[in-house]
Each structure stands twice: as structure tokens, then as C-alpha cells.
PDB file of N, CA and C in Angstrom:
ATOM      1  N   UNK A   1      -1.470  13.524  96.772  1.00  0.00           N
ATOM      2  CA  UNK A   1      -1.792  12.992  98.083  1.00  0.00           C
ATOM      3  C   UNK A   1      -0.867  13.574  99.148  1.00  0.00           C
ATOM      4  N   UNK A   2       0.433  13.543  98.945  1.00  0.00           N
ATOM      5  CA  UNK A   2       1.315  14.285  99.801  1.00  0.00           C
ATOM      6  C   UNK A   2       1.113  16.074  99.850  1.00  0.00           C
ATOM      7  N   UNK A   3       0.463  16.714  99.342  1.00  0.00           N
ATOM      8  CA  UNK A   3       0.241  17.551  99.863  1.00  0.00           C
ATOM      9  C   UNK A   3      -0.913  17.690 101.152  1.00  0.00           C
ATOM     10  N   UNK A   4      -1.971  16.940 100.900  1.00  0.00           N
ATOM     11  CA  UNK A   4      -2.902  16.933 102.007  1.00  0.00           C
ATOM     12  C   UNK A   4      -2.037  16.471 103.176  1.00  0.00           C
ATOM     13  N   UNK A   5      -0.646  15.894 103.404  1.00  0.00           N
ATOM     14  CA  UNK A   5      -0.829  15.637 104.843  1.00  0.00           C
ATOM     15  C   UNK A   5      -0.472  16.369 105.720  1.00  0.00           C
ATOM     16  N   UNK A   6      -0.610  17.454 106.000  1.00  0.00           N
ATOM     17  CA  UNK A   6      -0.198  18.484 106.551  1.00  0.00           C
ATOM     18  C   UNK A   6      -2.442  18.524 107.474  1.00  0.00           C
ATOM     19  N   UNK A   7      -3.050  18.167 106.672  1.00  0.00           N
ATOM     20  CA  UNK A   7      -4.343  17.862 107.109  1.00  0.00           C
ATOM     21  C   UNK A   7      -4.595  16.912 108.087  1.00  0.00           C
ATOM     22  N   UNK A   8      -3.531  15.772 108.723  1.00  0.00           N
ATOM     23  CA  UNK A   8      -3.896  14.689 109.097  1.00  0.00           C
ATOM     24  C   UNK A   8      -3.865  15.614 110.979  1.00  0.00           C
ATOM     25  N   UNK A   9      -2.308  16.312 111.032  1.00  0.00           N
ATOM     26  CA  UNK A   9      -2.568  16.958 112.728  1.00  0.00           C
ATOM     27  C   UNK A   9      -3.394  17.798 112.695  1.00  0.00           C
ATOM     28  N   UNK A  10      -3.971  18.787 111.643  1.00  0.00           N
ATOM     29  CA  UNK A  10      -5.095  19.398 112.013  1.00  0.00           C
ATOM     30  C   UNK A  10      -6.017  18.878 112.252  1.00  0.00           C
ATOM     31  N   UNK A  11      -6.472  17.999 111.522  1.00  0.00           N
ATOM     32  CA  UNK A  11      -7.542  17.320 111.804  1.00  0.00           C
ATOM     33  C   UNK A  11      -7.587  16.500 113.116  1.00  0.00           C
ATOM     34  N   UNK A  12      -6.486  15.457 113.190  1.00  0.00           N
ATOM     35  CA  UNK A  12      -6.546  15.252 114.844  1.00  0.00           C
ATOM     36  C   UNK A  12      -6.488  15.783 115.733  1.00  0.00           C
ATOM     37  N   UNK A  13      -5.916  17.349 115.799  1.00  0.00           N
ATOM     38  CA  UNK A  13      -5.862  17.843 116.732  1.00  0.00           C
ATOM     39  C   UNK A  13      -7.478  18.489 116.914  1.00  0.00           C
ATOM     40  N   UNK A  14      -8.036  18.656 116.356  1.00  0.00           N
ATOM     41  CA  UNK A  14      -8.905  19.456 115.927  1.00  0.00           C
ATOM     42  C   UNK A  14     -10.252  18.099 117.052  1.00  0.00           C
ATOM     43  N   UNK A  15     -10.044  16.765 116.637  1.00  0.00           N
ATOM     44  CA  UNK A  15     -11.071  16.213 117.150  1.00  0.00           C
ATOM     45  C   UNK A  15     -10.579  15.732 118.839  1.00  0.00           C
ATOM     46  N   UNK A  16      -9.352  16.034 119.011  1.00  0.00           N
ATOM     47  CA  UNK A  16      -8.483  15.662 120.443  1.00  0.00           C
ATOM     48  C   UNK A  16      -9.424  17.174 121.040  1.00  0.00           C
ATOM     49  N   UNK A  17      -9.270  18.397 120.875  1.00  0.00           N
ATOM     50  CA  UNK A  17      -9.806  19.165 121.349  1.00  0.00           C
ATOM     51  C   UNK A  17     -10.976  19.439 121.691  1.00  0.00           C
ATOM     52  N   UNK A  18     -11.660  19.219 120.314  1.00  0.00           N
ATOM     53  CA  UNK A  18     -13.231  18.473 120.647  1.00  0.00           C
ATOM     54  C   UNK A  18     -13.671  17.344 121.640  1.00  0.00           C
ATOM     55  N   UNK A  19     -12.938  16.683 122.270  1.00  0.00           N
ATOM     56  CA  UNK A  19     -13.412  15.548 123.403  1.00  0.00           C
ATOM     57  C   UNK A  19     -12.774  16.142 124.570  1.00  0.00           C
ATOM     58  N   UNK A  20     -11.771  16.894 124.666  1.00  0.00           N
ATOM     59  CA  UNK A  20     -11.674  17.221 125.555  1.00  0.00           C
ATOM     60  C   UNK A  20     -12.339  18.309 126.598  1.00  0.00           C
ATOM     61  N   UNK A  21     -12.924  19.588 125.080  1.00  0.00           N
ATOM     62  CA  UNK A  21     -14.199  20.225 125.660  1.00  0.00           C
ATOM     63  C   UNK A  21     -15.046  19.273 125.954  1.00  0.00           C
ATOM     64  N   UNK A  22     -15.757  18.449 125.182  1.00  0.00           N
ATOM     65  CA  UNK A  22     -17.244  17.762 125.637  1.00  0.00           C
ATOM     66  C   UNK A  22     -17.058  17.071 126.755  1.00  0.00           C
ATOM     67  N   UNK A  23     -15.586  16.046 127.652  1.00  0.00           N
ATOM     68  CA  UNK A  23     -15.688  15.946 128.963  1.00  0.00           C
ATOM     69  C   UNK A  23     -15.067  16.603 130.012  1.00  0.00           C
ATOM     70  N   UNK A  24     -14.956  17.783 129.542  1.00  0.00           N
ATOM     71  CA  UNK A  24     -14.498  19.130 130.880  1.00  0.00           C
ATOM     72  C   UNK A  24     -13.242  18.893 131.443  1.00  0.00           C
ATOM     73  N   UNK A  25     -12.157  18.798 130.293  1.00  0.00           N
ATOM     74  CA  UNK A  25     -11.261  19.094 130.664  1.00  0.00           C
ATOM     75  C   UNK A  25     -10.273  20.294 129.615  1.00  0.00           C
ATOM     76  N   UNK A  26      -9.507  20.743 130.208  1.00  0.00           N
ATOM     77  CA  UNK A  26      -8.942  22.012 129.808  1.00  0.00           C
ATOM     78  C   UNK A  26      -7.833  21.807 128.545  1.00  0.00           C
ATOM     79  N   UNK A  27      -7.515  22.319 127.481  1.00  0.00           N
ATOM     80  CA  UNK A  27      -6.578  22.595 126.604  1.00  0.00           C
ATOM     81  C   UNK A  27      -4.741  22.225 127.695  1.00  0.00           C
ATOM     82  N   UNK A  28      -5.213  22.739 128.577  1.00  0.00           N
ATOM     83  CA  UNK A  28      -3.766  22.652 129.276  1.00  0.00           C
ATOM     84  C   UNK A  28      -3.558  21.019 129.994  1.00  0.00           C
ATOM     85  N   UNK A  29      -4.843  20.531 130.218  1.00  0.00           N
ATOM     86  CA  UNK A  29      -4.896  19.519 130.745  1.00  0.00           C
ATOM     87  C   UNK A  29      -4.593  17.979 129.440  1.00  0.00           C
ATOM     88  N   UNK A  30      -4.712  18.473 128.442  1.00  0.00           N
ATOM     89  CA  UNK A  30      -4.646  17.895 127.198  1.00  0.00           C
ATOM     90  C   UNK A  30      -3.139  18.171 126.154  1.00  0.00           C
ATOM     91  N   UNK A  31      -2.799  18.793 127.131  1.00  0.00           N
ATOM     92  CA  UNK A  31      -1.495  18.711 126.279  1.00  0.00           C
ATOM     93  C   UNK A  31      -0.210  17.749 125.796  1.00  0.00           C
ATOM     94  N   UNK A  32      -0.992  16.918 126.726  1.00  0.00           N
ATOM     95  CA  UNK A  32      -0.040  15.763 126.664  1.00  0.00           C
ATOM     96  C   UNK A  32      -0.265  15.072 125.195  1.00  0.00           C
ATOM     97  N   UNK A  33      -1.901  14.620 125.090  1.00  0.00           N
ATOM     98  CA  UNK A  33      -2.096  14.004 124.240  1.00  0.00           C
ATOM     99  C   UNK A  33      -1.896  15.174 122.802  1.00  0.00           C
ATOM    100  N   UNK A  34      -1.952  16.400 122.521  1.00  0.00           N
ATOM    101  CA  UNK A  34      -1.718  17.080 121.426  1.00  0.00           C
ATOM    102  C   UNK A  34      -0.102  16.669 120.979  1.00  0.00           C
ATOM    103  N   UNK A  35       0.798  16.560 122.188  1.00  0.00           N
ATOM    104  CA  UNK A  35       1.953  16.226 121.394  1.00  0.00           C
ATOM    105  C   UNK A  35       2.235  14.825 120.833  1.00  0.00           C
ATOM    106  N   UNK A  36       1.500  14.164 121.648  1.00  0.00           N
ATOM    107  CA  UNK A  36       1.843  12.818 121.136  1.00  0.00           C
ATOM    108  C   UNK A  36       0.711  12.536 119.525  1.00  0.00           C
ATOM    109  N   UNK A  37       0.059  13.395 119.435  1.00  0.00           N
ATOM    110  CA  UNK A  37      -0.630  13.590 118.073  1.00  0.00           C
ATOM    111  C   UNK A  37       0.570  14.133 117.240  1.00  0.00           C
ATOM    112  N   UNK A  38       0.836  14.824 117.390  1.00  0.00           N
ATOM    113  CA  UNK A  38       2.076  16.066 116.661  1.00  0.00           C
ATOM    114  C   UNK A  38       3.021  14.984 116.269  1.00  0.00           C
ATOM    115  N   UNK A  39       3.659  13.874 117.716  1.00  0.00           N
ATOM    116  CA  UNK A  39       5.037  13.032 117.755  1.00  0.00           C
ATOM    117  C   UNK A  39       4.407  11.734 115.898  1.00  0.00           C
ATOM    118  N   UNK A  40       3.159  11.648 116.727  1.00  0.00           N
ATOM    119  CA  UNK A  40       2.987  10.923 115.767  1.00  0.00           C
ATOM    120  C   UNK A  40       3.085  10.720 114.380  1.00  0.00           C
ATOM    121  N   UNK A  41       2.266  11.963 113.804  1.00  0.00           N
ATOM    122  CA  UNK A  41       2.052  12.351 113.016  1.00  0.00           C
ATOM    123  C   UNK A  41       2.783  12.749 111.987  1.00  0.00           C
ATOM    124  N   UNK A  42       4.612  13.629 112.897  1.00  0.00           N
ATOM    125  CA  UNK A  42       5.513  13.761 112.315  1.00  0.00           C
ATOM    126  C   UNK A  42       6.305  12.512 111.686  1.00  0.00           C
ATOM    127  N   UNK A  43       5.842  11.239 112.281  1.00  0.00           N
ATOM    128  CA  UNK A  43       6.539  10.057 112.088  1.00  0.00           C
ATOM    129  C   UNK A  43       6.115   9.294 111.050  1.00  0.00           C
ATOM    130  N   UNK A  44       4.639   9.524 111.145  1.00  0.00           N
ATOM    131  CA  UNK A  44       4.150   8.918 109.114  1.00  0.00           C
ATOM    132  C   UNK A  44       4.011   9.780 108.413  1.00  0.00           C
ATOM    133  N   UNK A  45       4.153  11.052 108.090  1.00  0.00           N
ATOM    134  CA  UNK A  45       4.553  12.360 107.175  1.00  0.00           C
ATOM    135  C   UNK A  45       6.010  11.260 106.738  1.00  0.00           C
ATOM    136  N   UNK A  46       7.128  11.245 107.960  1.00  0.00           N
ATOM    137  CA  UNK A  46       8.436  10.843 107.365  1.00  0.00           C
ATOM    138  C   UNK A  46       8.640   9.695 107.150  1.00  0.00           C
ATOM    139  N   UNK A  47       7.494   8.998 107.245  1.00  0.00           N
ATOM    140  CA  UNK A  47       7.883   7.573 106.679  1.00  0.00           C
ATOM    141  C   UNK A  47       7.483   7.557 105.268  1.00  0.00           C
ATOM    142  N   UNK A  48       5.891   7.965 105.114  1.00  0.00           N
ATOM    143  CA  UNK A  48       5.600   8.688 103.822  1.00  0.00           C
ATOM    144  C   UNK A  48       6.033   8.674 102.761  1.00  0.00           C
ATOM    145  N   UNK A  49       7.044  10.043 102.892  1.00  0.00           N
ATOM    146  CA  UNK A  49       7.989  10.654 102.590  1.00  0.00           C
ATOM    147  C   UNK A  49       9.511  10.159 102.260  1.00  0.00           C
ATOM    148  N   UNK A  50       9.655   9.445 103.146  1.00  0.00           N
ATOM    149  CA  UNK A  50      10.871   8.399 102.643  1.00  0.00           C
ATOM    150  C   UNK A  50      10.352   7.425 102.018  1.00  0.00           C
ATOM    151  N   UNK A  51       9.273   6.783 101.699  1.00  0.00           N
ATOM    152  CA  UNK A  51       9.022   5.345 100.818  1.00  0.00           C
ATOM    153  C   UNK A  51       8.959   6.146  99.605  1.00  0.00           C
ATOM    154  N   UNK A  52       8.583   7.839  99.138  1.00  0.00           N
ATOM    155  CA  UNK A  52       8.177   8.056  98.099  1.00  0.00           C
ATOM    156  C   UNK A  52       9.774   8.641  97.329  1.00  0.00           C
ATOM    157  N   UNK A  53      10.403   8.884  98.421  1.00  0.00           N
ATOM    158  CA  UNK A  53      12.188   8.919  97.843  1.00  0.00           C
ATOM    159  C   UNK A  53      12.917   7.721  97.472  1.00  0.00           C
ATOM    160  N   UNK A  54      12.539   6.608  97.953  1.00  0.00           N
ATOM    161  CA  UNK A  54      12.739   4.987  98.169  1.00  0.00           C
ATOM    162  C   UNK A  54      12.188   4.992  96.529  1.00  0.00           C
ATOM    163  N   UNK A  55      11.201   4.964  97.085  1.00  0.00           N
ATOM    164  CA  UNK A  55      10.229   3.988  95.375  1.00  0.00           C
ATOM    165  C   UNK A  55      10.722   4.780  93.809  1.00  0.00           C
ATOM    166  N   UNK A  56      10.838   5.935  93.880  1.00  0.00           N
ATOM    167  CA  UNK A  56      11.606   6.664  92.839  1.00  0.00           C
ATOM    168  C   UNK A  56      12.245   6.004  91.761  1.00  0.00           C
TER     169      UNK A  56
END
């Protein structure tokens, strides 16, 4: 399972980009929300990741 998550920001980023074409706004105009996908994302990867060093 921990290898797929490296799938979770592609994939969100992937559908953040997709709404942002379909209501006409620009990649640059959306950058805000790509990082806070990224901020996120990096934060349950490492929580994850620490319960599975934890539970050991």
C-alpha cells in the first residue's frame, strides 16, 4: 500500500487541473491550490509513514 502513495498528488493534481481547465482559469492562476495539494499530501505520506515505524 505504501508504495502507491506517491499516486495520491498525482492524482489530485491531475483532477485540480482538470477543473481548472473546464472553468477557464489558467495553471498559473491555480497555483495556489497545487501547493496546498502537494502541502497536504506531504503531510499524510508522513503521518503514514510514521504510524508504520510506530506500529513495528
Amino acid at each position: 500500500m505504501i508504495k502507491l502513495f506517491f499516486l495520491l498528488p498525482i492524482i489530485m493534481c491531475a483532477i485540480w487541473w482538470w477543473y481548472l481547465n473546464n472553468h477557464g482559469y489558467s495553471v498559473k492562476e491555480g497555483i495556489k491550490g497545487f501547493t496546498y495539494i502537494l502541502i497536504l499530501n506531504t503531510a499524510i505520506i508522513l503521518f503514514f509513514t510514521t504510524m508504520i515505524y510506530i506500529t513495528r
